[in-house]
PDB file of N, CA and C in Angstrom:
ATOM      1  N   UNK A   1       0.837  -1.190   0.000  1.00  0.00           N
ATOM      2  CA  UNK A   1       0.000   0.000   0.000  1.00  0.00           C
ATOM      3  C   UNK A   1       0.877   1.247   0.000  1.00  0.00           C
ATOM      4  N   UNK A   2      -0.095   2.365  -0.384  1.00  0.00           N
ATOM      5  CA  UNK A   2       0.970   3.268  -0.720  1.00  0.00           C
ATOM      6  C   UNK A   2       0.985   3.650   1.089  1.00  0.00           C
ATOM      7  N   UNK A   3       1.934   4.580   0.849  1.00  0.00           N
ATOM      8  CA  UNK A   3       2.239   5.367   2.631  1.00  0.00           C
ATOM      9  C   UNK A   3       0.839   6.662   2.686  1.00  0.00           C
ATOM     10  N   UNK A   4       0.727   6.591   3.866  1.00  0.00           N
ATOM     11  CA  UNK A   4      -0.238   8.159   3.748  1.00  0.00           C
ATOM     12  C   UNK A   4       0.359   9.195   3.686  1.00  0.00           C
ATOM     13  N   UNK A   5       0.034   9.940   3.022  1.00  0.00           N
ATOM     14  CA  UNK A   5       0.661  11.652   3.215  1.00  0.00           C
ATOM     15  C   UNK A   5       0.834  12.221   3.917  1.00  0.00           C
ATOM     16  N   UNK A   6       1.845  12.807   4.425  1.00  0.00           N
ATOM     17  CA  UNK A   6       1.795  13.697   5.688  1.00  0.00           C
ATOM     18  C   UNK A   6       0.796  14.791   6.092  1.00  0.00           C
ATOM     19  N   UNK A   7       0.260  15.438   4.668  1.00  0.00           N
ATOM     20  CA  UNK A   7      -1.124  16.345   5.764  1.00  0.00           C
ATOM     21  C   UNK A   7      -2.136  15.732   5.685  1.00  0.00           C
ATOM     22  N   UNK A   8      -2.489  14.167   5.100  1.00  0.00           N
ATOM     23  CA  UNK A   8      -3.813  13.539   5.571  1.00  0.00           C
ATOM     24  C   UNK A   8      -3.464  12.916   6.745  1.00  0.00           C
ATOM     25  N   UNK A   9      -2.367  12.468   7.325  1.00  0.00           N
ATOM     26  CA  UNK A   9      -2.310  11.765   8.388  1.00  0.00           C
ATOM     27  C   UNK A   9      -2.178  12.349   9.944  1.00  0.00           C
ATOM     28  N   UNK A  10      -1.987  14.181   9.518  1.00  0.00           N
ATOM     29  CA  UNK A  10      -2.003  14.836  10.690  1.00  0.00           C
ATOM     30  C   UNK A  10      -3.637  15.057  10.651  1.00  0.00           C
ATOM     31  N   UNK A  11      -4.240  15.150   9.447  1.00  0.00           N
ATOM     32  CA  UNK A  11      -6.033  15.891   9.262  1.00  0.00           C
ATOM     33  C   UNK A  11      -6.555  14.700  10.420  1.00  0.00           C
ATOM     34  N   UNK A  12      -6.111  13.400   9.851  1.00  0.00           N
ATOM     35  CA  UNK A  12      -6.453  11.985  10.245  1.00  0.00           C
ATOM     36  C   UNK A  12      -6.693  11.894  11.795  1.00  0.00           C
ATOM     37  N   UNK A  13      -5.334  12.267  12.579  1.00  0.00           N
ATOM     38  CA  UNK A  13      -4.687  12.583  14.028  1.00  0.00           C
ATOM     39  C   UNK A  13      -5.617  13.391  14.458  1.00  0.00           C
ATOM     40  N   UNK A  14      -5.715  14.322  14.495  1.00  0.00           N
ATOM     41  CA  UNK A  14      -6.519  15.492  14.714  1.00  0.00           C
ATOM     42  C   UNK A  14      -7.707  15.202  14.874  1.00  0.00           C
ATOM     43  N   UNK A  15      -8.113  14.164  14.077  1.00  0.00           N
ATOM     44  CA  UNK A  15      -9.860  14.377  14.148  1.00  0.00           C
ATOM     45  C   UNK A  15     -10.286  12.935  14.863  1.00  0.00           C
ATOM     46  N   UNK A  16      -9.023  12.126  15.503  1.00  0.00           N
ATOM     47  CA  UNK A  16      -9.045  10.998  16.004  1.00  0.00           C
ATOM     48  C   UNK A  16      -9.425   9.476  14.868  1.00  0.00           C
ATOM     49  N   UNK A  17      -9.445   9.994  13.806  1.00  0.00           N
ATOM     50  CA  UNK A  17      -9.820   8.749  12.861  1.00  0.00           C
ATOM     51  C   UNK A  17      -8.143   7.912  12.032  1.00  0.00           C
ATOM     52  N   UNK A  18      -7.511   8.174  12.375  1.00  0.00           N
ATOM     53  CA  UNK A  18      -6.046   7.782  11.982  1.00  0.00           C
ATOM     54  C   UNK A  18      -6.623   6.367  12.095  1.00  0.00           C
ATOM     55  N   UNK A  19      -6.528   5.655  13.162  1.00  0.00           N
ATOM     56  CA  UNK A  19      -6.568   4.255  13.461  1.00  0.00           C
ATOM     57  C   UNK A  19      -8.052   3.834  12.516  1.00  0.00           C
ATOM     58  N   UNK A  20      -9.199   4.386  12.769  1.00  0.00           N
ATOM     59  CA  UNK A  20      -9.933   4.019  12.129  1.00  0.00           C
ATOM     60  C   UNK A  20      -9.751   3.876  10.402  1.00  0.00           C
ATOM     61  N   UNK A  21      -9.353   5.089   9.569  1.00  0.00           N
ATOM     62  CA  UNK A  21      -8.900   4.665   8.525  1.00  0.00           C
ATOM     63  C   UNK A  21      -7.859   3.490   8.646  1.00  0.00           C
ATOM     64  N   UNK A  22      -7.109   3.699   8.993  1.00  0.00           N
ATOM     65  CA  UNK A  22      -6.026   1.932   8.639  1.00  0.00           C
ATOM     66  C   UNK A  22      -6.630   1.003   9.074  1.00  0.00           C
ATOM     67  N   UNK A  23      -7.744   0.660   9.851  1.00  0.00           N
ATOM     68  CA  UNK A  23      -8.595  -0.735   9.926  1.00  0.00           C
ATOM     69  C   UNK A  23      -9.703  -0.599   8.450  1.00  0.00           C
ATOM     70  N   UNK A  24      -9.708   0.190   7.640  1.00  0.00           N
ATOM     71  CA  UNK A  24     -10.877   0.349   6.398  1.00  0.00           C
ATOM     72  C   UNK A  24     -10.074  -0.898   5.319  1.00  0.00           C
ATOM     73  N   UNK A  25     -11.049  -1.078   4.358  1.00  0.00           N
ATOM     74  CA  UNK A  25     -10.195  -2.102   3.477  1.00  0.00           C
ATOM     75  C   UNK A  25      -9.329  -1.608   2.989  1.00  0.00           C
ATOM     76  N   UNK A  26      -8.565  -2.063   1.972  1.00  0.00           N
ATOM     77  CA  UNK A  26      -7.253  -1.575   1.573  1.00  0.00           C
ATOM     78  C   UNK A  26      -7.667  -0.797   0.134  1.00  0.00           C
ATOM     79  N   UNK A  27      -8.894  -1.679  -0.616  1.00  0.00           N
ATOM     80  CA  UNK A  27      -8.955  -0.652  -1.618  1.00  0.00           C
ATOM     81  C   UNK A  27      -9.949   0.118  -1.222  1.00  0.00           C
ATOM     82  N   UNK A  28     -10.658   0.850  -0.175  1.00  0.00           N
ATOM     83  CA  UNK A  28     -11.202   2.064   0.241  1.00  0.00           C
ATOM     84  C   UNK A  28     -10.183   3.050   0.199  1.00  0.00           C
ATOM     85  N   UNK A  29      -9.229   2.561   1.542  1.00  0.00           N
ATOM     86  CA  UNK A  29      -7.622   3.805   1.831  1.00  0.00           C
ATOM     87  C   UNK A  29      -7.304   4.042   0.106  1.00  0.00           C
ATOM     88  N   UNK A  30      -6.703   3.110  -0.704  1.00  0.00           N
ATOM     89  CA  UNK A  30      -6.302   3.300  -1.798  1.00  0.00           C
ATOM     90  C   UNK A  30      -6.898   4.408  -2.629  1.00  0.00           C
ATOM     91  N   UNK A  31      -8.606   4.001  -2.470  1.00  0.00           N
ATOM     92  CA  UNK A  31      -9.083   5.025  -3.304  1.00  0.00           C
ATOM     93  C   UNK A  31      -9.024   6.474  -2.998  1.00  0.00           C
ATOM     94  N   UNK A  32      -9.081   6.769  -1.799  1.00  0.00           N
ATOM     95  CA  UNK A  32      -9.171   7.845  -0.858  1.00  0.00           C
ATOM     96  C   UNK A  32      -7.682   8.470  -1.117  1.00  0.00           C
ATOM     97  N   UNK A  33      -6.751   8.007  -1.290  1.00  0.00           N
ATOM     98  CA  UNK A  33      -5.468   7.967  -1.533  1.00  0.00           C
ATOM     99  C   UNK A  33      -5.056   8.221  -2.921  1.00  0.00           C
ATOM    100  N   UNK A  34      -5.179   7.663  -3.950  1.00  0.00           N
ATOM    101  CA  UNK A  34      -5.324   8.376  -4.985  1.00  0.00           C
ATOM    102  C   UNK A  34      -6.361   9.591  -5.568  1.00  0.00           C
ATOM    103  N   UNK A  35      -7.641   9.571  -5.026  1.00  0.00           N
ATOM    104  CA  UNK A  35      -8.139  10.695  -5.201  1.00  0.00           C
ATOM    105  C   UNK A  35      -7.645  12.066  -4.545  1.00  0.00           C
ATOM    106  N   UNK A  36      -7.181  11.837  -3.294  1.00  0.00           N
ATOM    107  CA  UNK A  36      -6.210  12.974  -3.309  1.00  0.00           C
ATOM    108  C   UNK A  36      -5.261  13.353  -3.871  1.00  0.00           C
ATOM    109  N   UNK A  37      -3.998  12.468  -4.488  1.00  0.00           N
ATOM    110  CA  UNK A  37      -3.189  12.146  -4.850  1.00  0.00           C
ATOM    111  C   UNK A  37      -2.954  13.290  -5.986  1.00  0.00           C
ATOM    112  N   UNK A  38      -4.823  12.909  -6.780  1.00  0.00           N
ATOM    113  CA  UNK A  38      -4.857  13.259  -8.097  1.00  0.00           C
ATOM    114  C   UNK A  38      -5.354  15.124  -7.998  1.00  0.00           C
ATOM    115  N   UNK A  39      -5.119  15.466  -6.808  1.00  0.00           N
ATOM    116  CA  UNK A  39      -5.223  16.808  -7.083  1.00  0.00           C
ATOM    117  C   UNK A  39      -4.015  17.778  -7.476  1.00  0.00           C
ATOM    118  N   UNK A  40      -4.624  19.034  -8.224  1.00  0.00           N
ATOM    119  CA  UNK A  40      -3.253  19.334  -9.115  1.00  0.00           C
ATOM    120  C   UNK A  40      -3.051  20.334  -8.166  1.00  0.00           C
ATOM    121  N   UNK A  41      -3.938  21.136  -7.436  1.00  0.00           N
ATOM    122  CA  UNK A  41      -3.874  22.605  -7.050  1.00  0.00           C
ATOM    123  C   UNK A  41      -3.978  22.316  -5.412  1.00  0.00           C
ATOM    124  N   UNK A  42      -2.947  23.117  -4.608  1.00  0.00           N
ATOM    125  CA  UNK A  42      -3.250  22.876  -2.821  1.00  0.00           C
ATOM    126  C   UNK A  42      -4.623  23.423  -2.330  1.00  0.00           C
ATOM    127  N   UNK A  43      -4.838  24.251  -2.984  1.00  0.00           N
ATOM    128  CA  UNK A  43      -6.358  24.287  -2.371  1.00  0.00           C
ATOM    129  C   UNK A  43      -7.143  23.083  -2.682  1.00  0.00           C
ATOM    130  N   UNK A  44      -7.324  22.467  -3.892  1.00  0.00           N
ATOM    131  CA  UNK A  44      -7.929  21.313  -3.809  1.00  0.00           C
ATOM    132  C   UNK A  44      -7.783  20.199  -2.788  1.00  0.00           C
ATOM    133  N   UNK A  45      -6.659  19.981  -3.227  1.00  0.00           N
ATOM    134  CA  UNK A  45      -5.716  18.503  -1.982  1.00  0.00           C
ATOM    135  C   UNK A  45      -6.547  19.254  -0.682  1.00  0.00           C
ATOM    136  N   UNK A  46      -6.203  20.104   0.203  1.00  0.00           N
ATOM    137  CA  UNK A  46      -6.761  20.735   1.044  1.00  0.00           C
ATOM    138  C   UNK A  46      -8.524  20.210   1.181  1.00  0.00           C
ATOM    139  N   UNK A  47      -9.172  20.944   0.438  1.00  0.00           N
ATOM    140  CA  UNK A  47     -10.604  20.381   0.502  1.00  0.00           C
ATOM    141  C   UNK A  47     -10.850  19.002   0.486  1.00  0.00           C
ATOM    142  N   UNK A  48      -9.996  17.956  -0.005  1.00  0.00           N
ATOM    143  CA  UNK A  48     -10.594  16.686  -0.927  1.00  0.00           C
ATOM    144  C   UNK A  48      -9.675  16.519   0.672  1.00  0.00           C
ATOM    145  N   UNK A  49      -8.656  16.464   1.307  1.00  0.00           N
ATOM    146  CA  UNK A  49      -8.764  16.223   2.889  1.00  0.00           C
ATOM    147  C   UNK A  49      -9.164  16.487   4.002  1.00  0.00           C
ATOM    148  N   UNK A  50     -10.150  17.472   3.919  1.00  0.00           N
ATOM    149  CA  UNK A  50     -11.187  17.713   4.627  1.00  0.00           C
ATOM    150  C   UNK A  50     -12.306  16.919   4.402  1.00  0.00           C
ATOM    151  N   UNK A  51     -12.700  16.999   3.310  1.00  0.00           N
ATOM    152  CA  UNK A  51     -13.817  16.031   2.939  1.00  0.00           C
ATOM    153  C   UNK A  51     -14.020  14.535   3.289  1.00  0.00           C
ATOM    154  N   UNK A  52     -12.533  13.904   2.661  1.00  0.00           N
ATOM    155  CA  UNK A  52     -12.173  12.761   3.538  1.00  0.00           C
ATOM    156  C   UNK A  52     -12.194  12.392   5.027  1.00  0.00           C
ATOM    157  N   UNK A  53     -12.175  13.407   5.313  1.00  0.00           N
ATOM    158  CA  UNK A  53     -12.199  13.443   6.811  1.00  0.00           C
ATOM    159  C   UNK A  53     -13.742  13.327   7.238  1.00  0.00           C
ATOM    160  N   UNK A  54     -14.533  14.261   6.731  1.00  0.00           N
ATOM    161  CA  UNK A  54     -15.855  14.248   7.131  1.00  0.00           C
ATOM    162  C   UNK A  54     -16.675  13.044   6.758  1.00  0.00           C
ATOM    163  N   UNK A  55     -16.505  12.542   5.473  1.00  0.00           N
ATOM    164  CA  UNK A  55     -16.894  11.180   5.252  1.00  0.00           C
ATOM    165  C   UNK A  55     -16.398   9.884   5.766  1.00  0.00           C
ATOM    166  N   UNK A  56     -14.839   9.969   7.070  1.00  0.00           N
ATOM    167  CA  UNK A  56     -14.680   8.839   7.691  1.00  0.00           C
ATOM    168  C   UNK A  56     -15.408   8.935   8.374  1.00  0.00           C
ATOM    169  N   UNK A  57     -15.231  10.606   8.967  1.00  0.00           N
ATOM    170  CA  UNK A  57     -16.125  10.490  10.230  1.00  0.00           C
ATOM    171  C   UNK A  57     -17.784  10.068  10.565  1.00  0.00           C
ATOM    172  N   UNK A  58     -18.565  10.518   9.469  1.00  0.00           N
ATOM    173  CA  UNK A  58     -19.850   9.989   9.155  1.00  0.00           C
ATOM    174  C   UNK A  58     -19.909   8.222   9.123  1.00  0.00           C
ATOM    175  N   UNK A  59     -18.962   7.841   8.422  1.00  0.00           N
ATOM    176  CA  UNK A  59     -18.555   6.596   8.148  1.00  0.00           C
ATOM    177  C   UNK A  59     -18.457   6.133  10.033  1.00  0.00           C
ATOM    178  N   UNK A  60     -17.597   6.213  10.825  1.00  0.00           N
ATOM    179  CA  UNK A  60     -17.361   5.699  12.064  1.00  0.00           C
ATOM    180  C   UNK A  60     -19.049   6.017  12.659  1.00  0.00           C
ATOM    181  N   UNK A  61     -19.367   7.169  12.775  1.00  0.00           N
ATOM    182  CA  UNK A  61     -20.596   7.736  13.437  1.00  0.00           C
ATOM    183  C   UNK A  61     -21.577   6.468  12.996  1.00  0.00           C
ATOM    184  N   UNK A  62     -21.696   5.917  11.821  1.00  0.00           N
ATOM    185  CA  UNK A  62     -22.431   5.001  11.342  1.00  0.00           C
ATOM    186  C   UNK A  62     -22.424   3.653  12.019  1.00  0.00           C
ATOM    187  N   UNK A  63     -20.830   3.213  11.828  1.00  0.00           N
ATOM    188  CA  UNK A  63     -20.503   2.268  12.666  1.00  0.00           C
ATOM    189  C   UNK A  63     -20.942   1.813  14.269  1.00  0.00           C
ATOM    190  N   UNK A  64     -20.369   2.912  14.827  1.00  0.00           N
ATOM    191  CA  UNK A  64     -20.649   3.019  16.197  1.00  0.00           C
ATOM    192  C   UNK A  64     -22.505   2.520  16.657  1.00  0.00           C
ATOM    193  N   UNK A  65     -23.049   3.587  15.697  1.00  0.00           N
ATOM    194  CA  UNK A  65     -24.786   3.370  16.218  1.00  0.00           C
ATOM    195  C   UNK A  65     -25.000   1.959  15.484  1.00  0.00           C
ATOM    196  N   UNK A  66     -24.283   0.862  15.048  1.00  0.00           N
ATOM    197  CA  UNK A  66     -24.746   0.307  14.617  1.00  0.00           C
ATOM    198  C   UNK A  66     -24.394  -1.321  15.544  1.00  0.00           C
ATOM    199  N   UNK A  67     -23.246  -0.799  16.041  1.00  0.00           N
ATOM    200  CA  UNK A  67     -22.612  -1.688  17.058  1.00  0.00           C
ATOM    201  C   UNK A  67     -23.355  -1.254  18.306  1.00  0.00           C
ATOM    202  N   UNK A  68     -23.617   0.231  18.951  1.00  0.00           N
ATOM    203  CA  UNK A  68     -24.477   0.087  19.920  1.00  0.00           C
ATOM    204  C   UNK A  68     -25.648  -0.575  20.119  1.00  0.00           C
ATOM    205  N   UNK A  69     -26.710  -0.135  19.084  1.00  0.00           N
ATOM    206  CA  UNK A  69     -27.655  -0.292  19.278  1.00  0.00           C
ATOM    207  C   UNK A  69     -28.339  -0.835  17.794  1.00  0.00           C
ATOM    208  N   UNK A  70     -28.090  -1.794  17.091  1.00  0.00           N
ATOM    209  CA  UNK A  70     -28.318  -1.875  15.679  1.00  0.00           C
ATOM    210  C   UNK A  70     -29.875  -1.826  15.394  1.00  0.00           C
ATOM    211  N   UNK A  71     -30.946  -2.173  16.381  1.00  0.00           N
ATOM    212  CA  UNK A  71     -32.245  -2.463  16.116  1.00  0.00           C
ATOM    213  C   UNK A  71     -32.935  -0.965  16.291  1.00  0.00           C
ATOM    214  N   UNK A  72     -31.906   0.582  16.780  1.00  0.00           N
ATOM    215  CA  UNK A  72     -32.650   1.553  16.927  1.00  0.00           C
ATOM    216  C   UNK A  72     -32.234   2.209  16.303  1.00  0.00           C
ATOM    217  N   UNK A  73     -30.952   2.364  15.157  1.00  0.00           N
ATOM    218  CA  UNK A  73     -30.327   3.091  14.720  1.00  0.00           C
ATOM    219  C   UNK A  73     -31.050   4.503  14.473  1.00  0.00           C
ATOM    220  N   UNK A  74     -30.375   5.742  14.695  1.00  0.00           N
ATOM    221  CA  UNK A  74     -30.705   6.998  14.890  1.00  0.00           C
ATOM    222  C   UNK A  74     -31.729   7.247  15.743  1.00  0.00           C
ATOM    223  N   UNK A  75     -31.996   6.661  16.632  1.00  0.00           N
ATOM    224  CA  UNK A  75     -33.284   7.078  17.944  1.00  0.00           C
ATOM    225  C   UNK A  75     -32.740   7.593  18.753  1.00  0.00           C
ATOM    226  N   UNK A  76     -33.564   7.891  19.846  1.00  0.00           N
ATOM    227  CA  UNK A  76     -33.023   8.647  21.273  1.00  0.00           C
ATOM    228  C   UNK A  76     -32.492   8.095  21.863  1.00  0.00           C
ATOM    229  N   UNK A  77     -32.756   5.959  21.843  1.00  0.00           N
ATOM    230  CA  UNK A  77     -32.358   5.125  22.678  1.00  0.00           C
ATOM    231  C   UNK A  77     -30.853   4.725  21.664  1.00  0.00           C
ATOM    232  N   UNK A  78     -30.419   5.434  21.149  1.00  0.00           N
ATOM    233  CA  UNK A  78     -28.983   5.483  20.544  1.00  0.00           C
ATOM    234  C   UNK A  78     -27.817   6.978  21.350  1.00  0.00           C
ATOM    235  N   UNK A  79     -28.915   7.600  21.691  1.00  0.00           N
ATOM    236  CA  UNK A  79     -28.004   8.276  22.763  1.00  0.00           C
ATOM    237  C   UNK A  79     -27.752   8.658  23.969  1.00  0.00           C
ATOM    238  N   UNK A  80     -26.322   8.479  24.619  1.00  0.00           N
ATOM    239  CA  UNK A  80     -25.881   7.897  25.820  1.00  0.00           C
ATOM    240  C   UNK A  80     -26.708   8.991  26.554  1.00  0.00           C
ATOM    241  N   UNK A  81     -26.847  10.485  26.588  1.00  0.00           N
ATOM    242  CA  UNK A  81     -26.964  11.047  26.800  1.00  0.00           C
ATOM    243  C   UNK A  81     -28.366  11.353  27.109  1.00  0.00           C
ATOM    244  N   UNK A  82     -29.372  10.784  26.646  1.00  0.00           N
ATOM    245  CA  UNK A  82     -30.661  10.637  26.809  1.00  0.00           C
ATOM    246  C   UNK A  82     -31.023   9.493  28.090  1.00  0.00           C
ATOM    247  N   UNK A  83     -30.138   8.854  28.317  1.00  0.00           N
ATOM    248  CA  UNK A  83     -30.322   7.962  29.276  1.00  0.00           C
ATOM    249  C   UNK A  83     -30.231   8.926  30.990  1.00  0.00           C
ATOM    250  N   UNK A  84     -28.999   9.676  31.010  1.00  0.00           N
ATOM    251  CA  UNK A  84     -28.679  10.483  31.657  1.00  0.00           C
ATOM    252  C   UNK A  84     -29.620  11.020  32.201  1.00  0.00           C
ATOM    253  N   UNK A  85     -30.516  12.039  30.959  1.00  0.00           N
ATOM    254  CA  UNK A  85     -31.068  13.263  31.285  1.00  0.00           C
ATOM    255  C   UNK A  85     -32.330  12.349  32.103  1.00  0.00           C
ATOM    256  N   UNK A  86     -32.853  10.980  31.492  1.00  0.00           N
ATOM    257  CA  UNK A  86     -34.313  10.742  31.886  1.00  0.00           C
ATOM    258  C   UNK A  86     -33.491  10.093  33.316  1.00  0.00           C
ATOM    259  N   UNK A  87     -32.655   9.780  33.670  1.00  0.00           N
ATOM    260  CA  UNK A  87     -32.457   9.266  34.868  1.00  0.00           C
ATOM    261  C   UNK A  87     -32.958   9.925  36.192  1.00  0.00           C
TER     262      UNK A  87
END
């Protein structure tokens, strides 16, 4: 596989999804990886790693409610925090 780039892997760090991308398949990272790759202009690369970022993160957010609670996905009884307040 190729190596990650140094400013997707600090964007990565930062937003706590580092580890989560390197558990993704290999041709997801890949693709994600050359589509940045393939930008010509730094403002682009810039956006298209932000973006990446927001779509792991949606991506994990998905995960998570699905491992919590798979039979309520997006309900109230999916958040921790609702348990709290009615306590």
């Amino acid at each position: 596989m190729q190596p990650i780039p140094h400013d997707l892997r600090r964007a990565l760090q930062r937003s706590g999804l580092d580890e989560f991308f390197r558990e993704h398949p290999r041709v997801h990272r890949v693709d994600y990886l050359r589509w940045i790759a393939a930008s010509k202009r730094r403002g682009t690369r810039r956006r298209r790693i932000d973006e990446a970022v927001v779509r792991l993160a949606r991506q994990w957010q998905e995960e998570v409610a699905r491992f919590l609670r798979p039979d309520v996905r997006g309900s109230v009884a999916a958040d921790p925090q609702h348990e709290r307040r009615c306590a």
